[in-house]
N, C-alpha and C. Protein backbone atom coordinates (compact mmCIF):
# COMPACT_ATOMS: atom_id res chain seq x y z
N UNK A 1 -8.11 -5.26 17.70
CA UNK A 1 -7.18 -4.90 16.65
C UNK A 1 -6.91 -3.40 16.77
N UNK A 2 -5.61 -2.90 16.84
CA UNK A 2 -5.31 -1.67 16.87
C UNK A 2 -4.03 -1.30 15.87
N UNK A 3 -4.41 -0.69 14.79
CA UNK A 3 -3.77 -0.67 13.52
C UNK A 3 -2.91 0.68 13.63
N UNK A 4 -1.91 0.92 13.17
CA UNK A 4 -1.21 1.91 13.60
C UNK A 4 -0.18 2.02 12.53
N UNK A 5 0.47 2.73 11.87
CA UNK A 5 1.59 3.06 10.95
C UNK A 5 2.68 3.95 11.65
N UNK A 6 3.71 3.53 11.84
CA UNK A 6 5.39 3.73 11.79
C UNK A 6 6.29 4.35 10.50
N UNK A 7 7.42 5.29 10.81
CA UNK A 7 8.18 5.22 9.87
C UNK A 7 8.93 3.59 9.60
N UNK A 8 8.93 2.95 8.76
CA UNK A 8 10.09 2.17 9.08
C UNK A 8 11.46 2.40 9.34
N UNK A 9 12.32 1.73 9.69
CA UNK A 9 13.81 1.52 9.93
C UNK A 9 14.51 0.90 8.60
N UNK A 10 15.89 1.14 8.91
CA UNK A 10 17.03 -0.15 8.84
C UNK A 10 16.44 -1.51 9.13
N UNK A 11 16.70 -1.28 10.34
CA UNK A 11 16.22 -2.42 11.21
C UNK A 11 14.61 -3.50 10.81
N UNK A 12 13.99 -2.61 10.19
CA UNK A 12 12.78 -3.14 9.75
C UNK A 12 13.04 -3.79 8.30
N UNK A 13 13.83 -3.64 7.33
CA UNK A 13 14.07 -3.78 6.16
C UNK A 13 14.21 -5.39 6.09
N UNK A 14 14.79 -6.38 6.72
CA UNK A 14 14.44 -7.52 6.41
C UNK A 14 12.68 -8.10 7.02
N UNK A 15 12.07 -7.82 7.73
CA UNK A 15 10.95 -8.47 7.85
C UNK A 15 10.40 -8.00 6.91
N UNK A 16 10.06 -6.84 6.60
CA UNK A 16 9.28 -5.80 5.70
C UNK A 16 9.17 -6.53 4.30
N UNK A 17 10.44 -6.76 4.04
CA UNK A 17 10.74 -7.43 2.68
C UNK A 17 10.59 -9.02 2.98
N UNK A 18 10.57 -9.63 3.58
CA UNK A 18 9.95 -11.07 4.03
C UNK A 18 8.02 -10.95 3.82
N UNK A 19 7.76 -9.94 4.19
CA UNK A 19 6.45 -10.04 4.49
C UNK A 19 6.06 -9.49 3.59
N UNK A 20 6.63 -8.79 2.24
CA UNK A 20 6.16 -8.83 1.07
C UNK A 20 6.53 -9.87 -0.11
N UNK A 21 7.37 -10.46 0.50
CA UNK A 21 7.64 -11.75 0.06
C UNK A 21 6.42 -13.05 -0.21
N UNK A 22 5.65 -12.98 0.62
CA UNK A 22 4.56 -13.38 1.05
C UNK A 22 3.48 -12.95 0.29
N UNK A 23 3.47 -11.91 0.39
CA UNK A 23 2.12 -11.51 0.31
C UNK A 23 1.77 -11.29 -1.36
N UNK A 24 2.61 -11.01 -2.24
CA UNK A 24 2.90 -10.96 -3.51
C UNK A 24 3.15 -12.33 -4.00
N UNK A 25 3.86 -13.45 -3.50
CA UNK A 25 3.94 -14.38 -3.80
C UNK A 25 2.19 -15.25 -3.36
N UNK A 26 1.82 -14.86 -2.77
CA UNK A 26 0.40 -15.12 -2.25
C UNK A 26 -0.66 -14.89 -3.41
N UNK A 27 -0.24 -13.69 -4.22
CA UNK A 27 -0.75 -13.22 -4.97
C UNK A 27 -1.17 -14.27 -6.25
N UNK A 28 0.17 -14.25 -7.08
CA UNK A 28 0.49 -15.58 -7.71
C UNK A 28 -0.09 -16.82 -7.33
N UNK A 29 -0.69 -16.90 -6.65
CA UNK A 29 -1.24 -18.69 -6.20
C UNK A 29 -2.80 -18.38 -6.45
N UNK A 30 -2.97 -17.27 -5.59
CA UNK A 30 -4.13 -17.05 -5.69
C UNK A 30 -5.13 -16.04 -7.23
N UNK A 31 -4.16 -15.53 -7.99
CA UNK A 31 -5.03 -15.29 -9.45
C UNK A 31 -3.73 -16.09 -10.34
N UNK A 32 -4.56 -16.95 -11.44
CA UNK A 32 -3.96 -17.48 -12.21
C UNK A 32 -3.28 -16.68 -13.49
N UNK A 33 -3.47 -15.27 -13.64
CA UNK A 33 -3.00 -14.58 -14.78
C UNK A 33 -1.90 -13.70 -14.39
N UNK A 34 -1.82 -14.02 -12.83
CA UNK A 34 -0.73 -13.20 -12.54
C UNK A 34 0.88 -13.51 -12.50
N UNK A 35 1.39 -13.19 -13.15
CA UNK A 35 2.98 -13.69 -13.42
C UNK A 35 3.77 -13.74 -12.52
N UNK A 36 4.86 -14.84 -12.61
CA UNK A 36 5.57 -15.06 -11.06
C UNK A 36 6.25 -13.96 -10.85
N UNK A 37 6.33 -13.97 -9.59
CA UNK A 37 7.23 -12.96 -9.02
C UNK A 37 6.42 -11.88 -8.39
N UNK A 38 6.75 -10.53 -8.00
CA UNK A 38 5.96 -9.27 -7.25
C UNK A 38 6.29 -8.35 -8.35
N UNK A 39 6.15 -7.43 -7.70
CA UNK A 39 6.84 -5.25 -8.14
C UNK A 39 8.36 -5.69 -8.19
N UNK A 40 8.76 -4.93 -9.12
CA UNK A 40 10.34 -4.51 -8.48
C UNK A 40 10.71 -4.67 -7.38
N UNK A 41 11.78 -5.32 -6.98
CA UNK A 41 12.10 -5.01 -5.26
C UNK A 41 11.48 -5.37 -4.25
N UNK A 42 10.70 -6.22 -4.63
CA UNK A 42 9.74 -6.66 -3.45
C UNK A 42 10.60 -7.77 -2.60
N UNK A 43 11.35 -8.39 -3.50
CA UNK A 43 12.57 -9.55 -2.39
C UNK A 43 13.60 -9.55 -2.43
N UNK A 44 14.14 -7.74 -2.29
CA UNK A 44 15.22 -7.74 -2.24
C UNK A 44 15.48 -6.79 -1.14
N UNK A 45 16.36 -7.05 -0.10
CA UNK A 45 16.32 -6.41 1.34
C UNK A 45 17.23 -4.91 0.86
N UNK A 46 17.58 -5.14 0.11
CA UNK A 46 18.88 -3.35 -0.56
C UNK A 46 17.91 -2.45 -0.89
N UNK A 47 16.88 -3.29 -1.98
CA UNK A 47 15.85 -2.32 -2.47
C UNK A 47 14.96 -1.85 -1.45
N UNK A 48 14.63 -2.78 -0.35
CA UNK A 48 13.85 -2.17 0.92
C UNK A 48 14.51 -0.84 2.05
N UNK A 49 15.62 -1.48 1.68
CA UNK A 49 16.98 0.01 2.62
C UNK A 49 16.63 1.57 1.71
N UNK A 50 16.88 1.32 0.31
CA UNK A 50 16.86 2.17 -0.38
C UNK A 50 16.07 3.40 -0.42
N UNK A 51 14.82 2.14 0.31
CA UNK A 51 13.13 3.03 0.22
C UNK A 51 12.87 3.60 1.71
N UNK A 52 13.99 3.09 2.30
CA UNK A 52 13.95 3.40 3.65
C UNK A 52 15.08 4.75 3.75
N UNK A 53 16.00 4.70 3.09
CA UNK A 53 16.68 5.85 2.97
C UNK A 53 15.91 7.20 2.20
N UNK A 54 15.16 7.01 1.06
CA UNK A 54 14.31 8.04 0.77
C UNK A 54 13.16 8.14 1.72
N UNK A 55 12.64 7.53 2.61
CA UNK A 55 11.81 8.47 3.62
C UNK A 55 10.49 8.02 3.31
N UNK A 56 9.93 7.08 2.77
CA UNK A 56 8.85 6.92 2.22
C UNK A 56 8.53 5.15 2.54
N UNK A 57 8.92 4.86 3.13
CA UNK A 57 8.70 3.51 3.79
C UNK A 57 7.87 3.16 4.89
N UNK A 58 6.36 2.96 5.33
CA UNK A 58 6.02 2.41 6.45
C UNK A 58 5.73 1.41 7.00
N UNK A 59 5.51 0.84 8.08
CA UNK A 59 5.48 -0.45 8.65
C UNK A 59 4.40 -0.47 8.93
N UNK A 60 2.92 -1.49 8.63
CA UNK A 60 1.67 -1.51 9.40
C UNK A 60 1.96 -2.60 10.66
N UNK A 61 1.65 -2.07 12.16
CA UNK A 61 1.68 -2.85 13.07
C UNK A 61 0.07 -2.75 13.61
N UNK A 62 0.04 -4.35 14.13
CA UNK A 62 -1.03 -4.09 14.89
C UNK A 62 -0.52 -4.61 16.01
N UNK A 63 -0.82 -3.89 16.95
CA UNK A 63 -0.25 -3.11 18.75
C UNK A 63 0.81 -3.19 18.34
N UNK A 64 1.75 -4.19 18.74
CA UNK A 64 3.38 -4.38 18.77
C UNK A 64 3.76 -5.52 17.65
N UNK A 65 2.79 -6.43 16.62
CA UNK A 65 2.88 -7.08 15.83
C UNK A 65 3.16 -6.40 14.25
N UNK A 66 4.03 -6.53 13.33
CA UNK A 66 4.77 -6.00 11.92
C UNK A 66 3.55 -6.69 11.93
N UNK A 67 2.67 -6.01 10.50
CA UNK A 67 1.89 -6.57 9.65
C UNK A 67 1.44 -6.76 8.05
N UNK A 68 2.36 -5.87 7.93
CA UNK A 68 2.52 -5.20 6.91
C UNK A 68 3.39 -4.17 6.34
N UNK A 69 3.22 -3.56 4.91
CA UNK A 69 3.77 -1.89 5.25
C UNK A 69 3.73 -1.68 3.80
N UNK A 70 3.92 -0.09 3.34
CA UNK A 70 3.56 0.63 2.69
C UNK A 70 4.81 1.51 2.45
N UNK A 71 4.72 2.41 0.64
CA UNK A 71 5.51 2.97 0.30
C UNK A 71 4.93 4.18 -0.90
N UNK A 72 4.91 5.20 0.08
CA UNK A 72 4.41 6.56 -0.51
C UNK A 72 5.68 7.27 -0.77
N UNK A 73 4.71 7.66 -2.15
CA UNK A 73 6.15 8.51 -2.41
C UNK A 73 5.13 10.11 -3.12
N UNK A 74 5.93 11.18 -2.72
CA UNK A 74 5.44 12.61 -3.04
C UNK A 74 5.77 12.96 -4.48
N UNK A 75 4.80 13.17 -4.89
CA UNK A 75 4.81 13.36 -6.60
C UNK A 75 4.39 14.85 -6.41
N UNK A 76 4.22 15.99 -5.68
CA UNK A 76 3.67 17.19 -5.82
C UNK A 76 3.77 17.52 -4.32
N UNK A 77 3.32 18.84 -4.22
CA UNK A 77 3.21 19.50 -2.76
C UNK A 77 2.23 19.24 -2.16
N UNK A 78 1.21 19.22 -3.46
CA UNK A 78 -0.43 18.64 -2.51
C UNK A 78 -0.68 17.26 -3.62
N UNK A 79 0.53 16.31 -3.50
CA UNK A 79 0.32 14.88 -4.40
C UNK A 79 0.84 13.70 -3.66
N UNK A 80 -0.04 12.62 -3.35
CA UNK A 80 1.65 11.39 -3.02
C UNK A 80 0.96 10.31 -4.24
N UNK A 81 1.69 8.86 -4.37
CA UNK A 81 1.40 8.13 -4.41
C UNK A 81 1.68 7.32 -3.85
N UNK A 82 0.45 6.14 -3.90
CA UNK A 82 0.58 4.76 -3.19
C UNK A 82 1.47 3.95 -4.05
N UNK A 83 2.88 3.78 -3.81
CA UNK A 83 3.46 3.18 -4.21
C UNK A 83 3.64 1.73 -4.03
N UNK A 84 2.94 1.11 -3.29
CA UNK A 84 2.96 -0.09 -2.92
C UNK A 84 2.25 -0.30 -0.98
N UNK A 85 1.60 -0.97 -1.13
CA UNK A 85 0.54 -1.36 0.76
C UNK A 85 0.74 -3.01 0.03
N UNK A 86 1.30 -3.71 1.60
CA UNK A 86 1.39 -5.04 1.71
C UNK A 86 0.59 -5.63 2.51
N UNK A 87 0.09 -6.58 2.88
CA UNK A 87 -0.43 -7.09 4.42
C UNK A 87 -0.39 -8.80 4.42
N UNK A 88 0.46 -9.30 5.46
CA UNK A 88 0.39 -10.82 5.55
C UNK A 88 -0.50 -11.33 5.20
N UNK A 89 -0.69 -12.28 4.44
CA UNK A 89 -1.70 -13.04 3.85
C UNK A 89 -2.92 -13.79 5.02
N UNK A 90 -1.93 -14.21 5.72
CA UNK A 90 -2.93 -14.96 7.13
C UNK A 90 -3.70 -13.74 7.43
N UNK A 91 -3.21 -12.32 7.39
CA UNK A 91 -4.50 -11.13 8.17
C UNK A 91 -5.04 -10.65 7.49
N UNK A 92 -5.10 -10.86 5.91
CA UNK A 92 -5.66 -10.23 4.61
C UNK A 92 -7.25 -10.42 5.17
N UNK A 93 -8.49 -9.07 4.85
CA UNK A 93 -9.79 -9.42 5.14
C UNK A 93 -10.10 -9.01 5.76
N UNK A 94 -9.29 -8.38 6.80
CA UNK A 94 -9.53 -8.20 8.36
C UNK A 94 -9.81 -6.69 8.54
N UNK A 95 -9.68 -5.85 7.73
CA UNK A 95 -9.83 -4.41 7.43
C UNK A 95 -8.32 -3.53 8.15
N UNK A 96 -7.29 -4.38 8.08
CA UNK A 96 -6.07 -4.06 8.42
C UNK A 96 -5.26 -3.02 7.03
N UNK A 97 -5.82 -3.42 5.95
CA UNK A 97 -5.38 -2.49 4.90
C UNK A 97 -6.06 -0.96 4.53
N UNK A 98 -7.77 -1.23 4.91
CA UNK A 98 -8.38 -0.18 4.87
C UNK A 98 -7.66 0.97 5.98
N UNK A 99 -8.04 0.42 7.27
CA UNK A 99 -7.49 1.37 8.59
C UNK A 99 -6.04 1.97 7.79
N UNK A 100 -5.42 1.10 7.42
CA UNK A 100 -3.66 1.97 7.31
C UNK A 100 -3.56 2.94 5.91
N UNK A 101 -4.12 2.60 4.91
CA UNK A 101 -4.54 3.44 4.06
C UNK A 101 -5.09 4.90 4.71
N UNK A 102 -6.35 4.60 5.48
CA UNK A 102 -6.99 6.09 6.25
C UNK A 102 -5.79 6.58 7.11
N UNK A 103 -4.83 5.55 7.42
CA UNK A 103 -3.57 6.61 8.52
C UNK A 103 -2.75 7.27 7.47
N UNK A 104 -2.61 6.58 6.33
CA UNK A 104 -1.36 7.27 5.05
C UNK A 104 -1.73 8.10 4.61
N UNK A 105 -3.26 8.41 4.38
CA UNK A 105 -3.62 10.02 3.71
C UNK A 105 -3.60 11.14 5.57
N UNK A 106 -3.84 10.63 6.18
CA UNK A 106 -3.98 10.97 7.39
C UNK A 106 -2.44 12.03 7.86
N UNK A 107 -1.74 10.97 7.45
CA UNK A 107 -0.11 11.39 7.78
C UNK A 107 0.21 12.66 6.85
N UNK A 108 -0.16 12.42 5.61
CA UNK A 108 -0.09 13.90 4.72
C UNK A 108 -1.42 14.53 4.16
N UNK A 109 -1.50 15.41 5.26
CA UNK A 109 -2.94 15.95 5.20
C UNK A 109 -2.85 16.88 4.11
N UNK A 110 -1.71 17.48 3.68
CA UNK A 110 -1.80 18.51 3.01
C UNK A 110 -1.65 18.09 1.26
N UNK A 111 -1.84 16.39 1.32
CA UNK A 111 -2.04 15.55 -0.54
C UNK A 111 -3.59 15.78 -0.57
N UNK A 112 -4.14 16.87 -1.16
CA UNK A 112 -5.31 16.47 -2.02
C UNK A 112 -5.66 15.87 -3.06
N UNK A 113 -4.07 14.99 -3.88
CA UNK A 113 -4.73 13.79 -4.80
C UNK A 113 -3.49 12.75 -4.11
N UNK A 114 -4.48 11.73 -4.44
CA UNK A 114 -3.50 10.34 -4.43
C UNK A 114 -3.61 9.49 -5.33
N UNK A 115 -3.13 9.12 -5.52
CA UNK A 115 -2.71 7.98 -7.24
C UNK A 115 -1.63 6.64 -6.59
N UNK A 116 -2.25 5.89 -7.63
CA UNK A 116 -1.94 4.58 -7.74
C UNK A 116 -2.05 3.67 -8.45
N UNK A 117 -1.10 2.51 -8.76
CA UNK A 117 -1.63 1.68 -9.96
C UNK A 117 -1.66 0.22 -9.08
N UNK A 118 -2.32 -0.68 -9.78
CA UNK A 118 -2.05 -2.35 -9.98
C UNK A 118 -2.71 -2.52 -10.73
N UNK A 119 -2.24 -4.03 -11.00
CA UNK A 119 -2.20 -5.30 -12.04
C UNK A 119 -4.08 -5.26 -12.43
N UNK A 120 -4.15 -5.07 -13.87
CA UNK A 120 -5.26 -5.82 -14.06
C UNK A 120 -5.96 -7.14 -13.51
N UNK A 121 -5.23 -7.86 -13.29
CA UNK A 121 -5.62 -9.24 -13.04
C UNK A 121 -5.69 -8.84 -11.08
N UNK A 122 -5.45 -8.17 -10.72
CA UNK A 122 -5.63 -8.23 -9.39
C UNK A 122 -7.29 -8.18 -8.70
N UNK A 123 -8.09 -8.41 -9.47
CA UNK A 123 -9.19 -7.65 -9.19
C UNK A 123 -9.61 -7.44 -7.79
N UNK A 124 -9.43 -8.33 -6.32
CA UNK A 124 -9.82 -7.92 -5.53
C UNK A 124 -8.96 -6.42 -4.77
N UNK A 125 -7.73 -6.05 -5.88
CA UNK A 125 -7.76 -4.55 -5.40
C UNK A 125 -8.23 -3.93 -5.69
N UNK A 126 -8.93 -3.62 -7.28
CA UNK A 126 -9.92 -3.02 -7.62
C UNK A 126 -11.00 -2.42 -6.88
N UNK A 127 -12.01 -3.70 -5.84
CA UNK A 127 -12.53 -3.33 -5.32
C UNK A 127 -12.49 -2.54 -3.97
N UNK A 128 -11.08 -3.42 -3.50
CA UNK A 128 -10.68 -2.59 -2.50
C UNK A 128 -10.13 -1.40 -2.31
N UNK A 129 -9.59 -0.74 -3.60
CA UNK A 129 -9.12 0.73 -4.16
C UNK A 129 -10.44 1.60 -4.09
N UNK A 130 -12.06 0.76 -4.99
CA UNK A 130 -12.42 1.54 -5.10
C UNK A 130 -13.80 2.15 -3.72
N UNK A 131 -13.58 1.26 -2.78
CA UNK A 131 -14.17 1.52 -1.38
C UNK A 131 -13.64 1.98 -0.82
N UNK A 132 -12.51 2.33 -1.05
CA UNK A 132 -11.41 3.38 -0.29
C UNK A 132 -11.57 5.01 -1.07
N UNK A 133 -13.03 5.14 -1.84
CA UNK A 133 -12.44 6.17 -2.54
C UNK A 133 -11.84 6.41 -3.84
N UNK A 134 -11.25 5.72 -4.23
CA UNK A 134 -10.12 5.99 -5.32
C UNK A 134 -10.92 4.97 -6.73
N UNK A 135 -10.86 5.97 -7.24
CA UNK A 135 -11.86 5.60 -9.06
C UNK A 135 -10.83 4.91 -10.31
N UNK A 136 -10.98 4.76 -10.95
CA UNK A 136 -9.96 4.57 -12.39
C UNK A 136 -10.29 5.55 -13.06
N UNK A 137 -8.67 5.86 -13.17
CA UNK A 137 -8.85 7.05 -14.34
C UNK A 137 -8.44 6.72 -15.79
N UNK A 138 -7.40 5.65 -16.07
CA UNK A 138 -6.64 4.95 -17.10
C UNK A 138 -6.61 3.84 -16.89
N UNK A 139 -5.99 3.06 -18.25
CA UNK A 139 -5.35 1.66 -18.67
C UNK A 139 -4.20 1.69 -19.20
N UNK A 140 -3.02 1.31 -19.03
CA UNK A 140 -1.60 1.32 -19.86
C UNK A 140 -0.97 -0.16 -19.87
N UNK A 141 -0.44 -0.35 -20.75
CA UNK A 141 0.42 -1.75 -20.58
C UNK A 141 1.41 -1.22 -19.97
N UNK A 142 2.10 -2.26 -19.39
CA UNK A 142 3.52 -1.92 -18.40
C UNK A 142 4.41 -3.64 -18.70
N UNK A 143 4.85 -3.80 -19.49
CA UNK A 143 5.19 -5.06 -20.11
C UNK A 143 4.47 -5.90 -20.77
N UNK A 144 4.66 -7.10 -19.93
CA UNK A 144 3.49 -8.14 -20.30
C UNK A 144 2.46 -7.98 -19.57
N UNK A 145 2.16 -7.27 -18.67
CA UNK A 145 0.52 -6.95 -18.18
C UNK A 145 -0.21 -5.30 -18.17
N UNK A 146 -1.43 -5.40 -18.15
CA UNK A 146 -1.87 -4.23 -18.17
C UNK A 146 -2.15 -3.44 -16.72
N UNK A 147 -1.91 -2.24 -16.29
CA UNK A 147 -2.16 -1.69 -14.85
C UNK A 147 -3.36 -1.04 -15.16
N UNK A 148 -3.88 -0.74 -14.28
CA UNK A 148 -5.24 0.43 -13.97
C UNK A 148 -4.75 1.09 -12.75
N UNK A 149 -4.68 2.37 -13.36
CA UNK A 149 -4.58 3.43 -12.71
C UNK A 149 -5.40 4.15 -11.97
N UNK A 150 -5.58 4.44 -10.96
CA UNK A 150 -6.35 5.00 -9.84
C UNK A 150 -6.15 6.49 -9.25
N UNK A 151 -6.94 7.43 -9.32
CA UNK A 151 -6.67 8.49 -8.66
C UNK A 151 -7.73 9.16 -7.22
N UNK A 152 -7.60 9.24 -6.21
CA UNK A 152 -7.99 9.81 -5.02
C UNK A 152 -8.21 11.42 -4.66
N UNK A 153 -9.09 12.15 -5.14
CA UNK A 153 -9.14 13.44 -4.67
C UNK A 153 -9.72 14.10 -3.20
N UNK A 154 -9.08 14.86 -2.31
CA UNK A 154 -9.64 14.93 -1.24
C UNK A 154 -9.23 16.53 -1.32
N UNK A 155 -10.65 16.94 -0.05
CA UNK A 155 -10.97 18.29 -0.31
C UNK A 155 -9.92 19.33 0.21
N UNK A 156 -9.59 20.20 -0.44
CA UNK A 156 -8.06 21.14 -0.09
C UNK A 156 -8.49 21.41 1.28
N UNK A 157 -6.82 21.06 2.30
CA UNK A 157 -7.43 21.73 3.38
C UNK A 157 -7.54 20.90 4.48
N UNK A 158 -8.48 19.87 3.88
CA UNK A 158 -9.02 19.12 4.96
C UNK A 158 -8.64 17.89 5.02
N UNK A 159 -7.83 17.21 6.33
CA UNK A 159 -7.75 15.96 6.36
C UNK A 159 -8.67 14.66 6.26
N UNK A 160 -8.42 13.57 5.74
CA UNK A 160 -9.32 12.54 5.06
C UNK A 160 -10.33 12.13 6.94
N UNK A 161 -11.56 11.60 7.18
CA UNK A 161 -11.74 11.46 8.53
C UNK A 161 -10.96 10.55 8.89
N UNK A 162 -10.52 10.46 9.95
CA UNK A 162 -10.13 9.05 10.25
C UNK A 162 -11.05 7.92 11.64
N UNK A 163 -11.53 7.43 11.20
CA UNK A 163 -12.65 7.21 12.31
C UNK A 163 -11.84 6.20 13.95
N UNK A 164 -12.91 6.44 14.96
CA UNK A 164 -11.95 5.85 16.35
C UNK A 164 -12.06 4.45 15.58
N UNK A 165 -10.98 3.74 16.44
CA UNK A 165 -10.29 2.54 16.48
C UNK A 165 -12.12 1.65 16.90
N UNK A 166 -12.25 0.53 16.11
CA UNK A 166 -13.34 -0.42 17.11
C UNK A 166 -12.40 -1.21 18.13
N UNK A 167 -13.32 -2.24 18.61
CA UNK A 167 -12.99 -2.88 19.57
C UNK A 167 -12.63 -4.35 19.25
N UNK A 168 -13.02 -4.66 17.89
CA UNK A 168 -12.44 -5.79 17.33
C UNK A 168 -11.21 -6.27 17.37
């Protein structure tokens, strides 16, 4: 497995949005409190252009395979947030989300916080937010569900490690 992050494209905007199609709808099957549908924009290929025109769109590949992808967006000079990390459901587990996370703080070395929200009911991001680092700082309703908010501090200066690739 060799995990790697891309700007996305144009050109990437319909798989991207197929494969969060998936993976959000995956979501829904798999916790029962979670309401149909994804995020905003998750199945709509305009809203994927859009995010691709602001600059904040990436593609997780592993070698030459789309696997995913992600949408940071800069809230400060030394801020981003995780605006959204996807990964095909068939490769969910595989530590394909951890690795691309360590490339996204990686890519902006100079964010010493990162922030992020999801769904209460999501809990296996919870855990996976909080082995990555990233604590709860809040609770807010956001309609009909509640988010938990997450914040990431890393030391001024210094990029997050990023460790070599295994051989898996």
């Amino acid at each position: 497995m060799t995990i790697q992050i891309e700007r996305a494209t144009p050109a990437d905007a319909a798989q991207l949005t197929a494969l969060q199609v998936r993976a959000f709808d995956d979501d829904v099957r798999r916790y029962p409190d979670a309401p149909a549908g994804g995020p905003p924009g998750y199945d709509d290929v305009a809203w994927q252009l859009e995010q691709l025109r602001r600059g904040t769109c990436f593609k997780i590949l592993d070698g030459d395979e789309l696997v995913g992808g992600a949408i940071v967006f800069r809230t400060g000079p030394a801020s981003c947030e995780l605006g959204r990390i996807w990964v095909e459901p068939s490769r969910q587990g595989r530590g394909i989300g951890a690795r691309a996370m360590e490339l996204l703080e990686h890519a902006f070395p100079d964010a010493t916080v990162w922030t992020l929200d999801t769904p209460a009911w999501a809990t296996l991001n919870h855990s996976f937010y909080g082995h990555r680092g990233y604590r709860k700082v809040r609770e807010a309703p956001a309609g009909r569900m509640l988010l938990f908010f997450y914040e990431k501090r890393l030391a001024r200066g210094a990029a997050p490690h990023v460790p070599a690739e295994s051989g898996s």
